[in-house]
PDB file of N, CA and C in Angstrom:
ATOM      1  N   UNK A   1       4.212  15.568  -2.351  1.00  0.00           N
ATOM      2  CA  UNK A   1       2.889  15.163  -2.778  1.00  0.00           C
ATOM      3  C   UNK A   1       2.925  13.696  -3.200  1.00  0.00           C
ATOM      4  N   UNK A   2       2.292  13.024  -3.035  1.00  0.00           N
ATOM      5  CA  UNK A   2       1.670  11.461  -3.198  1.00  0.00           C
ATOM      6  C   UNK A   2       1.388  11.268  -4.197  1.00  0.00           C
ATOM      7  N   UNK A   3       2.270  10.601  -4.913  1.00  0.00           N
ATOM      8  CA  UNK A   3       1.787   9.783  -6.238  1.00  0.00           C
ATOM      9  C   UNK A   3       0.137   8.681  -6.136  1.00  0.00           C
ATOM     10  N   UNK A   4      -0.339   9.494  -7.147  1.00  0.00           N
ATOM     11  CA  UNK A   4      -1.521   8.433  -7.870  1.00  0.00           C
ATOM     12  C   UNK A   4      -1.321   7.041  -8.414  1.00  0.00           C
ATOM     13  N   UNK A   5      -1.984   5.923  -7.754  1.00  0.00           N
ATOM     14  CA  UNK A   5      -2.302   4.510  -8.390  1.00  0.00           C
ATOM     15  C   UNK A   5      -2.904   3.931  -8.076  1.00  0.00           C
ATOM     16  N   UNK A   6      -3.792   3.526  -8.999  1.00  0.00           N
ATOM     17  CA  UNK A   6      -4.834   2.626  -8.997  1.00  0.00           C
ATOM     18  C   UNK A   6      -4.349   1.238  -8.382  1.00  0.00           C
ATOM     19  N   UNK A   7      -5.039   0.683  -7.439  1.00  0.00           N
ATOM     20  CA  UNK A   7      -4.793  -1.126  -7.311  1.00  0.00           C
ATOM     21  C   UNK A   7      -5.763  -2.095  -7.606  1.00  0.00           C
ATOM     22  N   UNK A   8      -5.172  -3.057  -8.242  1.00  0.00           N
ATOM     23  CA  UNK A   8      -6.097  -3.722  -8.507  1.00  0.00           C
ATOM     24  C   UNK A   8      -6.082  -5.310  -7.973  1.00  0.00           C
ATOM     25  N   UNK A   9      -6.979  -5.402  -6.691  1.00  0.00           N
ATOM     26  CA  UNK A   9      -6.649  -7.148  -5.845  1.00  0.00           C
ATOM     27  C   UNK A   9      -7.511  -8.154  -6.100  1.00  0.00           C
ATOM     28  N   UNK A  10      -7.286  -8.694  -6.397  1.00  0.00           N
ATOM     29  CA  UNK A  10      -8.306 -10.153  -6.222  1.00  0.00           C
ATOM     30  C   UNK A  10      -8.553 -10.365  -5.223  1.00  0.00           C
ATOM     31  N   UNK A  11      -9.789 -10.236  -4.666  1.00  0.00           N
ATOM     32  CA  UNK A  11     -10.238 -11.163  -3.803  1.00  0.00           C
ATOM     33  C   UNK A  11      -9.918 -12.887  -2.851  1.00  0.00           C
ATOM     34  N   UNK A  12      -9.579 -12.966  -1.715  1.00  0.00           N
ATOM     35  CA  UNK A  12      -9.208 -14.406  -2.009  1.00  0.00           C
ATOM     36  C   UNK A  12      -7.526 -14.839  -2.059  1.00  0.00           C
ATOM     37  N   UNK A  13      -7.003 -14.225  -2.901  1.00  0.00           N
ATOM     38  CA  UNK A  13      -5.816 -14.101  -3.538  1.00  0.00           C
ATOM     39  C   UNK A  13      -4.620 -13.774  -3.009  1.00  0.00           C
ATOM     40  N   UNK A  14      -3.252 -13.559  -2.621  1.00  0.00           N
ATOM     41  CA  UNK A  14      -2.504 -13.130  -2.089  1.00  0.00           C
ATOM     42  C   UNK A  14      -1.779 -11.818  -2.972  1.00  0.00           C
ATOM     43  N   UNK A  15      -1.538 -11.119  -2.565  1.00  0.00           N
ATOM     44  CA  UNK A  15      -1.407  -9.707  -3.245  1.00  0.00           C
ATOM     45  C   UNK A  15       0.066  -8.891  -3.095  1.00  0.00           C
ATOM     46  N   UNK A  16       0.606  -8.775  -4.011  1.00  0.00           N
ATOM     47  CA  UNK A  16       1.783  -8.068  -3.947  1.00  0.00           C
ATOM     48  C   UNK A  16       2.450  -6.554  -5.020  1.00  0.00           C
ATOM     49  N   UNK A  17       3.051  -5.576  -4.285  1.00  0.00           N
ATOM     50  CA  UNK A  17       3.932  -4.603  -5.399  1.00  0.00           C
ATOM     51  C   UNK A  17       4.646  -3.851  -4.852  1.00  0.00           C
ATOM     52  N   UNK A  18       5.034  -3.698  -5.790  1.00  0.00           N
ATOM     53  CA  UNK A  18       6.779  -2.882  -5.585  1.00  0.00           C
ATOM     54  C   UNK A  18       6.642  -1.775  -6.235  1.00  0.00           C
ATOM     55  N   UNK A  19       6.451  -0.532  -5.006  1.00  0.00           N
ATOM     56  CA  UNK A  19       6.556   0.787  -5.336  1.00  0.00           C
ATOM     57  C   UNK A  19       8.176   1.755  -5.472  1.00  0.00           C
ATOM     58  N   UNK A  20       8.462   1.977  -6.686  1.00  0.00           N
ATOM     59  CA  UNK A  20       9.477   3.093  -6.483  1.00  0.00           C
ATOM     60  C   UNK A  20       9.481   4.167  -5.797  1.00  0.00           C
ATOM     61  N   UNK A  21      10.113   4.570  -4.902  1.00  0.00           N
ATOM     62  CA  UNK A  21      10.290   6.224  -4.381  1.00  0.00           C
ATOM     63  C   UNK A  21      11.433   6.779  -4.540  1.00  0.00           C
ATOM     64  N   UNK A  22      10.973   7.657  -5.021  1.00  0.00           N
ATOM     65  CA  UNK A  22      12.347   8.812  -6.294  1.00  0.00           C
ATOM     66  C   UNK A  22      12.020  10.328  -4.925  1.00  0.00           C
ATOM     67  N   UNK A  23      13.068  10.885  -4.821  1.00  0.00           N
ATOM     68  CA  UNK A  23      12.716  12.399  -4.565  1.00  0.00           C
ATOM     69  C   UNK A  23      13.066  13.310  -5.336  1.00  0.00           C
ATOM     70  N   UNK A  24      12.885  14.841  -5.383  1.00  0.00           N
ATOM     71  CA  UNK A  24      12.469  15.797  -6.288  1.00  0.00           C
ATOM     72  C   UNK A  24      13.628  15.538  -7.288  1.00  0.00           C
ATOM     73  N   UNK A  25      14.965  14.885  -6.965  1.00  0.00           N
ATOM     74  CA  UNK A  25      15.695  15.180  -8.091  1.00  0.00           C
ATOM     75  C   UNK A  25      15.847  14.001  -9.081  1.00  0.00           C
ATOM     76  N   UNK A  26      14.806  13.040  -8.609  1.00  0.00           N
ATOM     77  CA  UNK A  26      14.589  11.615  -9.599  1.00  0.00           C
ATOM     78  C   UNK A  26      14.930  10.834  -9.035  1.00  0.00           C
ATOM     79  N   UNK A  27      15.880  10.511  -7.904  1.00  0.00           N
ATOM     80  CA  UNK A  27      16.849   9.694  -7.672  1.00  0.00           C
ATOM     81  C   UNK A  27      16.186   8.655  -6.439  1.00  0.00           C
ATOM     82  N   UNK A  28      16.095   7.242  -6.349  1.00  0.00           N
ATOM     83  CA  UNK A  28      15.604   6.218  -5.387  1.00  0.00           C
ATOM     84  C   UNK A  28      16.158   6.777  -4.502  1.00  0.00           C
ATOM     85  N   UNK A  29      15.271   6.534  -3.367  1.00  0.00           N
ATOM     86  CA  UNK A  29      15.678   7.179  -2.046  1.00  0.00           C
ATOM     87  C   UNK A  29      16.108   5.680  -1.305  1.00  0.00           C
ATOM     88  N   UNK A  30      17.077   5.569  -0.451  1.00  0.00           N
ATOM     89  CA  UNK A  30      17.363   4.659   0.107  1.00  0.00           C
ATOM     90  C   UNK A  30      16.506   4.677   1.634  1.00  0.00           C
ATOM     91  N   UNK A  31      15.168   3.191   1.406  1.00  0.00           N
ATOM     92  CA  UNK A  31      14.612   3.252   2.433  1.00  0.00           C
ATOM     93  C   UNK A  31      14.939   2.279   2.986  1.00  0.00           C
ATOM     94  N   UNK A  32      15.959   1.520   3.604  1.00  0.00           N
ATOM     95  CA  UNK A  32      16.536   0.980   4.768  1.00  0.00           C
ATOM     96  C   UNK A  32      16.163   1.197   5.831  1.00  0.00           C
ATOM     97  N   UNK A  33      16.321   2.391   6.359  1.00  0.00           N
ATOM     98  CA  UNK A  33      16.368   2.786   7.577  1.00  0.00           C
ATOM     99  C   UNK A  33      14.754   3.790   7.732  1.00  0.00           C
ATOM    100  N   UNK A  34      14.151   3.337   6.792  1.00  0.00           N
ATOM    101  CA  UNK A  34      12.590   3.712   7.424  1.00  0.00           C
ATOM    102  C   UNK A  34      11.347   2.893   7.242  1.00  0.00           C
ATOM    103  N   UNK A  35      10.548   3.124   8.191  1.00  0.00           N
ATOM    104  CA  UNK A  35       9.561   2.107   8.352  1.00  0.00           C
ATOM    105  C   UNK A  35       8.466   3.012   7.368  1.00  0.00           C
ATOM    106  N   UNK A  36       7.641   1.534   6.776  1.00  0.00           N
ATOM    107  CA  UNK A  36       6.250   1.567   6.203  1.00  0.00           C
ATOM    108  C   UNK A  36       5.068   1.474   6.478  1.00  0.00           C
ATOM    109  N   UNK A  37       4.046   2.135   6.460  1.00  0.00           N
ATOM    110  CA  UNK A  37       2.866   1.566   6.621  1.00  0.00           C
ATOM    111  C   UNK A  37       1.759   1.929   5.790  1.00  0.00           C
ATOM    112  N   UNK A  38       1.036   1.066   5.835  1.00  0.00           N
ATOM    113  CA  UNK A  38       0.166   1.507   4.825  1.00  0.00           C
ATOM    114  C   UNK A  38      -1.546   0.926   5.076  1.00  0.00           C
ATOM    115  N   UNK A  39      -2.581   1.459   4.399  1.00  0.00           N
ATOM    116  CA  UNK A  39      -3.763   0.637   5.148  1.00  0.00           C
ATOM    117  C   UNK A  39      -4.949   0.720   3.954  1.00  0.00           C
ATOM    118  N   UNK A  40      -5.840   0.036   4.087  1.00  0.00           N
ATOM    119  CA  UNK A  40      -7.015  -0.386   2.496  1.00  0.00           C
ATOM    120  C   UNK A  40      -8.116   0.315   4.279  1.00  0.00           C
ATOM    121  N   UNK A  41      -9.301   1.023   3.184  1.00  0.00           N
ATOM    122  CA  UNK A  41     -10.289   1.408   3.756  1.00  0.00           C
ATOM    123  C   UNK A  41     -11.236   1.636   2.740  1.00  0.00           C
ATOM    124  N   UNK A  42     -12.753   0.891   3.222  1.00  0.00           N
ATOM    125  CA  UNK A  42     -13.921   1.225   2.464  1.00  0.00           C
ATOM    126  C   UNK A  42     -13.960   2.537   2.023  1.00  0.00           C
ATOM    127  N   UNK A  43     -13.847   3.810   3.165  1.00  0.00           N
ATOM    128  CA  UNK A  43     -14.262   5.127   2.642  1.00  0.00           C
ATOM    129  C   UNK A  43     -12.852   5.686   3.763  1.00  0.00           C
ATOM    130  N   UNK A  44     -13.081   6.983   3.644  1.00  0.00           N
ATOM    131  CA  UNK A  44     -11.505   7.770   4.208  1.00  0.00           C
ATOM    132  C   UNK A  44     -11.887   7.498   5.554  1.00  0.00           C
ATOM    133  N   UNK A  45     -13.190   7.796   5.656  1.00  0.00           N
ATOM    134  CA  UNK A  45     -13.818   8.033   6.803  1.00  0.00           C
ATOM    135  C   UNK A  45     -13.911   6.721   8.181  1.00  0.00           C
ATOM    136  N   UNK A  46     -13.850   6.019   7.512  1.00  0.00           N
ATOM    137  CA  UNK A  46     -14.138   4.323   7.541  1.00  0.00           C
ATOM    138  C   UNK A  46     -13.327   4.124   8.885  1.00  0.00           C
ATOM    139  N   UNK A  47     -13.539   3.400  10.750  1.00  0.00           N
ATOM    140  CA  UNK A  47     -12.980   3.061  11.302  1.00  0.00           C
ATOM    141  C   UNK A  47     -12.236   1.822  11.208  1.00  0.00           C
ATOM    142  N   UNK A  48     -12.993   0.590  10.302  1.00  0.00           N
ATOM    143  CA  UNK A  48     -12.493  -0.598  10.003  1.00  0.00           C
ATOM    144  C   UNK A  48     -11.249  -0.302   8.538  1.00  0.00           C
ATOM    145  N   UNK A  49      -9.799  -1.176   9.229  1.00  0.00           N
ATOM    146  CA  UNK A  49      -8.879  -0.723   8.209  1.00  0.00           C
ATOM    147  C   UNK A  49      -8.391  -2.129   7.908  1.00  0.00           C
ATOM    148  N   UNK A  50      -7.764  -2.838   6.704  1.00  0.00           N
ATOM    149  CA  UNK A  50      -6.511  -3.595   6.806  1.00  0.00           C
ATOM    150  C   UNK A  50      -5.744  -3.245   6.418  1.00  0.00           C
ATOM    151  N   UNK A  51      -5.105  -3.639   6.640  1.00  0.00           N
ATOM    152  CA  UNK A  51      -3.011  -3.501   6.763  1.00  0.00           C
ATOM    153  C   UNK A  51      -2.625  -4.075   6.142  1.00  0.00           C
ATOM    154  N   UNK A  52      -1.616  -3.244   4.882  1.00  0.00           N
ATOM    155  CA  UNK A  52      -0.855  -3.727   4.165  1.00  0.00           C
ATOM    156  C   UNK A  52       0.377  -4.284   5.298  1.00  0.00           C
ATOM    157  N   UNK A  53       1.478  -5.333   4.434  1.00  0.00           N
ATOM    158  CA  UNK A  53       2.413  -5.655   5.032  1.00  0.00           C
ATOM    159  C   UNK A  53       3.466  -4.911   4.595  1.00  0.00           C
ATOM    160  N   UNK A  54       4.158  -4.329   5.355  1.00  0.00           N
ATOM    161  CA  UNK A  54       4.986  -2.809   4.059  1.00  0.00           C
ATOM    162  C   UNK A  54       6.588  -3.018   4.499  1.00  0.00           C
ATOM    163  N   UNK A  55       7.750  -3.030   3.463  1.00  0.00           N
ATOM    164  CA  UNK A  55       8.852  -2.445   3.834  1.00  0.00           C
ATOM    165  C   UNK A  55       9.081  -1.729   3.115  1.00  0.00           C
ATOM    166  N   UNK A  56      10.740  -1.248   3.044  1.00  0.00           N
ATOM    167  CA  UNK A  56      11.139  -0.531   2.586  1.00  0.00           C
ATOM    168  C   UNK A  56      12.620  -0.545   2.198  1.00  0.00           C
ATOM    169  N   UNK A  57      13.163  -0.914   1.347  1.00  0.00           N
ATOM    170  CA  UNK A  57      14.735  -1.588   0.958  1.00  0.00           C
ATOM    171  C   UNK A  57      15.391  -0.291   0.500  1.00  0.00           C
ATOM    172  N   UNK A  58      16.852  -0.465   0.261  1.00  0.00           N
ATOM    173  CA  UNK A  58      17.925   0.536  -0.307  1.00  0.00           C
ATOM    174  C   UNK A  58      18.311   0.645  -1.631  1.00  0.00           C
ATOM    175  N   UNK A  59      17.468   0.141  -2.165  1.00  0.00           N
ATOM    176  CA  UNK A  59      17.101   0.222  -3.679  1.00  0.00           C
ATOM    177  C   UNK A  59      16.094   1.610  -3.730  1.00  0.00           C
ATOM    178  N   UNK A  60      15.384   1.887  -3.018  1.00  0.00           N
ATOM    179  CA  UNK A  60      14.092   2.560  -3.150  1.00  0.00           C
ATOM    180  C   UNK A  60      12.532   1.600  -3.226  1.00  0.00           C
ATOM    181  N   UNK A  61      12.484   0.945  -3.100  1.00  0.00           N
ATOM    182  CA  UNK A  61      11.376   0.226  -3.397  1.00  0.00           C
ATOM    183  C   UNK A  61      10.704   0.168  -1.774  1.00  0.00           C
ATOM    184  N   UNK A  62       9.162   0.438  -2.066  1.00  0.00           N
ATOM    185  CA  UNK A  62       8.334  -0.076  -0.807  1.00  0.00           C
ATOM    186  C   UNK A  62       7.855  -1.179  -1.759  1.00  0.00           C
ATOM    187  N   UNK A  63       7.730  -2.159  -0.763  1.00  0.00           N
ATOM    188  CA  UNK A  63       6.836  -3.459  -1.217  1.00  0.00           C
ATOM    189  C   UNK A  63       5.928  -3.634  -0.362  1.00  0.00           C
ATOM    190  N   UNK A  64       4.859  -4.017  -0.736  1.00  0.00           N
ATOM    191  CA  UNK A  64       3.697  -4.123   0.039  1.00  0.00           C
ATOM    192  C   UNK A  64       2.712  -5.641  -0.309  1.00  0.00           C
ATOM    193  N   UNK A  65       2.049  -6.133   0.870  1.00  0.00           N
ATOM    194  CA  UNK A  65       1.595  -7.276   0.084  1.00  0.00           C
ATOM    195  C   UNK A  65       0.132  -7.612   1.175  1.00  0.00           C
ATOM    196  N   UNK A  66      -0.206  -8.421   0.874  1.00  0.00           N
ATOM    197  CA  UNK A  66      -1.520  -8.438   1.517  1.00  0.00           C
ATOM    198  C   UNK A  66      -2.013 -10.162   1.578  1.00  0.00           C
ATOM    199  N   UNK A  67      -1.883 -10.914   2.274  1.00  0.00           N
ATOM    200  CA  UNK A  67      -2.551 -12.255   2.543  1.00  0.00           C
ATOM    201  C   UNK A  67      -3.407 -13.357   2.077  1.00  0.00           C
ATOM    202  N   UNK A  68      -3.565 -13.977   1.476  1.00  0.00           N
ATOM    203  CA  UNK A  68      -4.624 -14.338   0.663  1.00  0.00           C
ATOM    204  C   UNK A  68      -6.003 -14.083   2.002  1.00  0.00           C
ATOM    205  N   UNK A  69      -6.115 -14.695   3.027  1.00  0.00           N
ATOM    206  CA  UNK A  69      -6.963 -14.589   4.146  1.00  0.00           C
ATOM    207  C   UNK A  69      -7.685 -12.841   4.162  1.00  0.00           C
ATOM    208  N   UNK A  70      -6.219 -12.264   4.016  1.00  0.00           N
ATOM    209  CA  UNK A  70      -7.060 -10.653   4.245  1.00  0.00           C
ATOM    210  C   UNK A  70      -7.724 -10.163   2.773  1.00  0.00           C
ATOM    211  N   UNK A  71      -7.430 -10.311   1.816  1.00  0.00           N
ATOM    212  CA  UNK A  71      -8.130  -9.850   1.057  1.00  0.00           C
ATOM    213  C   UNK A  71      -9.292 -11.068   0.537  1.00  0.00           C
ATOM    214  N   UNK A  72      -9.631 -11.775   1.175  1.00  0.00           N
ATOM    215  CA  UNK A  72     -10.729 -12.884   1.580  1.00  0.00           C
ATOM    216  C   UNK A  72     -11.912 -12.097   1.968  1.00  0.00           C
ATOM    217  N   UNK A  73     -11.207 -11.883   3.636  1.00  0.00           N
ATOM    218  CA  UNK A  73     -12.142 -10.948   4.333  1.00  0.00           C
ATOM    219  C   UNK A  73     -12.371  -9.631   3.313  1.00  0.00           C
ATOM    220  N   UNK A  74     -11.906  -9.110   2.494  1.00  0.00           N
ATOM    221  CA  UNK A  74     -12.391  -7.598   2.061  1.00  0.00           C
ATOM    222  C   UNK A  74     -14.037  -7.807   1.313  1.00  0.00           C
ATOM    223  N   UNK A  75     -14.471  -7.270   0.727  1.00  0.00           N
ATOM    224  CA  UNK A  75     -16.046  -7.304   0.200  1.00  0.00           C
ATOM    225  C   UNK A  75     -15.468  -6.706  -1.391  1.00  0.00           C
ATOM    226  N   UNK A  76     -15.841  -7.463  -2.568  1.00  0.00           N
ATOM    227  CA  UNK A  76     -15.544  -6.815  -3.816  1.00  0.00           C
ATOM    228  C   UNK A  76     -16.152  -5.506  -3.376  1.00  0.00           C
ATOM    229  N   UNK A  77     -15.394  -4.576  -4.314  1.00  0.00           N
ATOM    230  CA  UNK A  77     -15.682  -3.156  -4.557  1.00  0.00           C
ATOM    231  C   UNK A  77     -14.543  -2.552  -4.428  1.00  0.00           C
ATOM    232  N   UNK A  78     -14.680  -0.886  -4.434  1.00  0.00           N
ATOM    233  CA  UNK A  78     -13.916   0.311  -4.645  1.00  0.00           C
ATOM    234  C   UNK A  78     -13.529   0.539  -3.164  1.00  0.00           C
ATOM    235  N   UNK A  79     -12.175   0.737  -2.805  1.00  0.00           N
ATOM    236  CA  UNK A  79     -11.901   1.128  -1.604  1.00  0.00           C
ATOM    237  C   UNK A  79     -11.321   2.150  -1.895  1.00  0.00           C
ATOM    238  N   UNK A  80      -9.922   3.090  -0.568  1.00  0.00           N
ATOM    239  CA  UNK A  80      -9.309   3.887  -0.880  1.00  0.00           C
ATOM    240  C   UNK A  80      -7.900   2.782  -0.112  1.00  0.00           C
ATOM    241  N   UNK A  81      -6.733   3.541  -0.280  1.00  0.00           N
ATOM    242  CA  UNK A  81      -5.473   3.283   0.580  1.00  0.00           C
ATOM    243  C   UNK A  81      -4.641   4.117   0.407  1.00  0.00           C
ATOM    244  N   UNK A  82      -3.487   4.396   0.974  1.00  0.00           N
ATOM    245  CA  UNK A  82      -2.007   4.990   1.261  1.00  0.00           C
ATOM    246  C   UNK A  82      -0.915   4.202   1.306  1.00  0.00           C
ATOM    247  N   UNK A  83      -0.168   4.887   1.683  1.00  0.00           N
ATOM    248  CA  UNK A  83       1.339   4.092   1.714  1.00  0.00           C
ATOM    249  C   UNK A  83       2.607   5.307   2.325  1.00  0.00           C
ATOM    250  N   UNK A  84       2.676   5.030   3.591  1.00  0.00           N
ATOM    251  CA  UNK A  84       3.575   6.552   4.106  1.00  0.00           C
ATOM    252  C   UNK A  84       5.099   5.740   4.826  1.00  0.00           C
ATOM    253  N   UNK A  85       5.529   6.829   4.629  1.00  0.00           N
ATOM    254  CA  UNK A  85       7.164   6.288   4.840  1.00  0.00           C
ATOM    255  C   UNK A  85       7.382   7.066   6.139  1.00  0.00           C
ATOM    256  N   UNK A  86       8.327   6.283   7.823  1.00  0.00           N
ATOM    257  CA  UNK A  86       8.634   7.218   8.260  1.00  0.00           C
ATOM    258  C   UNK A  86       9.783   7.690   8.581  1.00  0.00           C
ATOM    259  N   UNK A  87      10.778   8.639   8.736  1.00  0.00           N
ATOM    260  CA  UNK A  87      12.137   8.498   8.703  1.00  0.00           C
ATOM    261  C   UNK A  87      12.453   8.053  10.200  1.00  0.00           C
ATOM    262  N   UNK A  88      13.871   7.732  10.040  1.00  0.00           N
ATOM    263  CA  UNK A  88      14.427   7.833  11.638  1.00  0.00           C
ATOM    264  C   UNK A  88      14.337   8.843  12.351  1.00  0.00           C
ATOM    265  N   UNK A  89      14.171  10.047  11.709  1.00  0.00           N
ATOM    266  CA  UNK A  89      13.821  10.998  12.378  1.00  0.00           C
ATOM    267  C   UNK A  89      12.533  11.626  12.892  1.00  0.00           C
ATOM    268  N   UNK A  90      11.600  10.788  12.428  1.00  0.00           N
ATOM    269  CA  UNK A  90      10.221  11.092  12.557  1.00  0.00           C
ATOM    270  C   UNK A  90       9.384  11.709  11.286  1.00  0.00           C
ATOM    271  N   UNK A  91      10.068  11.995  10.777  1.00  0.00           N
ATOM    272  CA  UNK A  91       9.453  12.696   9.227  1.00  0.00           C
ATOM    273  C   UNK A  91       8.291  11.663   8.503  1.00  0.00           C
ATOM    274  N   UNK A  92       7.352  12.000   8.564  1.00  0.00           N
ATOM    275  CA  UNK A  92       6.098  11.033   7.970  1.00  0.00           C
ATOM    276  C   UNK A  92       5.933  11.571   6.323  1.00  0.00           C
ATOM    277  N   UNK A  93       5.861  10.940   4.973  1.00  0.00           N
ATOM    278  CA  UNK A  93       5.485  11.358   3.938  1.00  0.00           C
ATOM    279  C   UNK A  93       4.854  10.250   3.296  1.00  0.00           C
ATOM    280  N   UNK A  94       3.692  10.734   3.098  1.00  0.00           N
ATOM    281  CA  UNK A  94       2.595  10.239   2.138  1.00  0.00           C
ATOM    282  C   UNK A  94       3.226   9.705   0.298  1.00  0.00           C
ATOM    283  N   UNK A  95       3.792   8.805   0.128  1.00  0.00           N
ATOM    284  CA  UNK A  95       4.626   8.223  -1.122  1.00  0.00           C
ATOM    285  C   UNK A  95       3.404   7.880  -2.296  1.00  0.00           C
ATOM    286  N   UNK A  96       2.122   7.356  -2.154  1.00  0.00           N
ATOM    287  CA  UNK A  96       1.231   6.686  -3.255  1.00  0.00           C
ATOM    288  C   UNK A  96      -0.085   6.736  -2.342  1.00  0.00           C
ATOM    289  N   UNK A  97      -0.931   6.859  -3.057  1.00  0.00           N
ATOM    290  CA  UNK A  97      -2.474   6.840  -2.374  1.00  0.00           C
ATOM    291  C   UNK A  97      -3.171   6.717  -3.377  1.00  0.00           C
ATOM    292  N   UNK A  98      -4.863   6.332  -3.617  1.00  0.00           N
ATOM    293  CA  UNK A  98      -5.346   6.039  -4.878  1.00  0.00           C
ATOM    294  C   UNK A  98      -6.748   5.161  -4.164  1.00  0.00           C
ATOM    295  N   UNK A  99      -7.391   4.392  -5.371  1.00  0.00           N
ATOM    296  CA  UNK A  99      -8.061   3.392  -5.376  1.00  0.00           C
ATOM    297  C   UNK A  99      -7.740   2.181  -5.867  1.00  0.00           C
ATOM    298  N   UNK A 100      -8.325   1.581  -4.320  1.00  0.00           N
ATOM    299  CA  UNK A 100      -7.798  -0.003  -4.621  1.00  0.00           C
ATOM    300  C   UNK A 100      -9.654  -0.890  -5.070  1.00  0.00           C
ATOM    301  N   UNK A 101      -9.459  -1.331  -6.088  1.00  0.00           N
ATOM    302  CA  UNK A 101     -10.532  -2.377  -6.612  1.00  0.00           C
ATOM    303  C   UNK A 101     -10.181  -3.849  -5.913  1.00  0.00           C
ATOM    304  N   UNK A 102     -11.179  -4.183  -5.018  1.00  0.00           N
ATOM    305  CA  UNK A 102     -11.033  -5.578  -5.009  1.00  0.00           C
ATOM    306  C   UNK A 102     -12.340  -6.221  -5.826  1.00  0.00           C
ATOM    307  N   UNK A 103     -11.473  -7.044  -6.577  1.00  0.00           N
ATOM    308  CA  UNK A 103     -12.152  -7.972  -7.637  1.00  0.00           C
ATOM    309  C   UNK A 103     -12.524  -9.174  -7.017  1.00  0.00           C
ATOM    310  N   UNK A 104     -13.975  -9.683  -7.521  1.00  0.00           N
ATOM    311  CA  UNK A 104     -14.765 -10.990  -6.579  1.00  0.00           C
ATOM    312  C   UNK A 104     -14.260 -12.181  -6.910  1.00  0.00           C
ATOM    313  N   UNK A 105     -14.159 -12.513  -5.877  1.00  0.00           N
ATOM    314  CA  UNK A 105     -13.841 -14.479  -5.760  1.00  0.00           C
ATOM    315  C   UNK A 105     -14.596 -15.214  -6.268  1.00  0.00           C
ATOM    316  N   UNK A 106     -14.602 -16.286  -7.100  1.00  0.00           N
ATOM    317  CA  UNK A 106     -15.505 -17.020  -7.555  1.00  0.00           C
ATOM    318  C   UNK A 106     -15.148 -18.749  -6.526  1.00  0.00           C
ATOM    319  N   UNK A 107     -13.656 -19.056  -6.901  1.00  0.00           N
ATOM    320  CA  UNK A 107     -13.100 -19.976  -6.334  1.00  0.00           C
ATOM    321  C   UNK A 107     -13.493 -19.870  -4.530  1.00  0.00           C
ATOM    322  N   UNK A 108     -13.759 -20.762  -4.031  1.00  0.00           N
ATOM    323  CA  UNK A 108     -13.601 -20.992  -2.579  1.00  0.00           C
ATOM    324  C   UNK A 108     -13.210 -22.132  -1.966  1.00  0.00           C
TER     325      UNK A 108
END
């Protein structure tokens, strides 16, 4: 099951974080050897997506970050996003999902 978190982006801004992934027995999972992806959407439903920039290191950490340009283009407000890991073996798991707030630009 997918950990809950709120995000919170500035608008405008270049955007970054570093998610831990622990499995059931606490312990960082070493993500080296699996790919990330992850995506910001107005509603679930929503065909228009952006793309986080995602890895995944042997520490456990996904990092994810986002452009100043792309979160330019986003529109202040409440979105949704994810963040799924996939193994070498194909195994897809849903790691963090939530609401992401993008906060308005004043600067241009």
């Amino acid at each position: 099951m997918a950990t809950k978190l709120n995000l919170v982006i500035d608008q405008g801004a270049t955007y970054s974080n570093a998610i831990l992934v622990k499995d059931s027995s606490n312990n960082a999972i070493d993500l080296s050897t699996y790919t990330v992806a992850g995506q910001i959407r107005k509603y679930y439903t929503s065909s228009n997506s952006t793309s986080f920039t995602a890895t995944g290191n042997s520490t456990g950490y996904v990092n994810i970050s986002l452009t100043s340009n792309a979160t330019a283009n986003l529109s202040s407000g409440r979105y949704v996003y994810d963040i799924e890991i996939t193994s070498n073996t194909g195994v897809v798991t849903r790691v963090t999902e939530g609401i992401a707030t993008i906060t308005p630009q004043v600067t241009r």
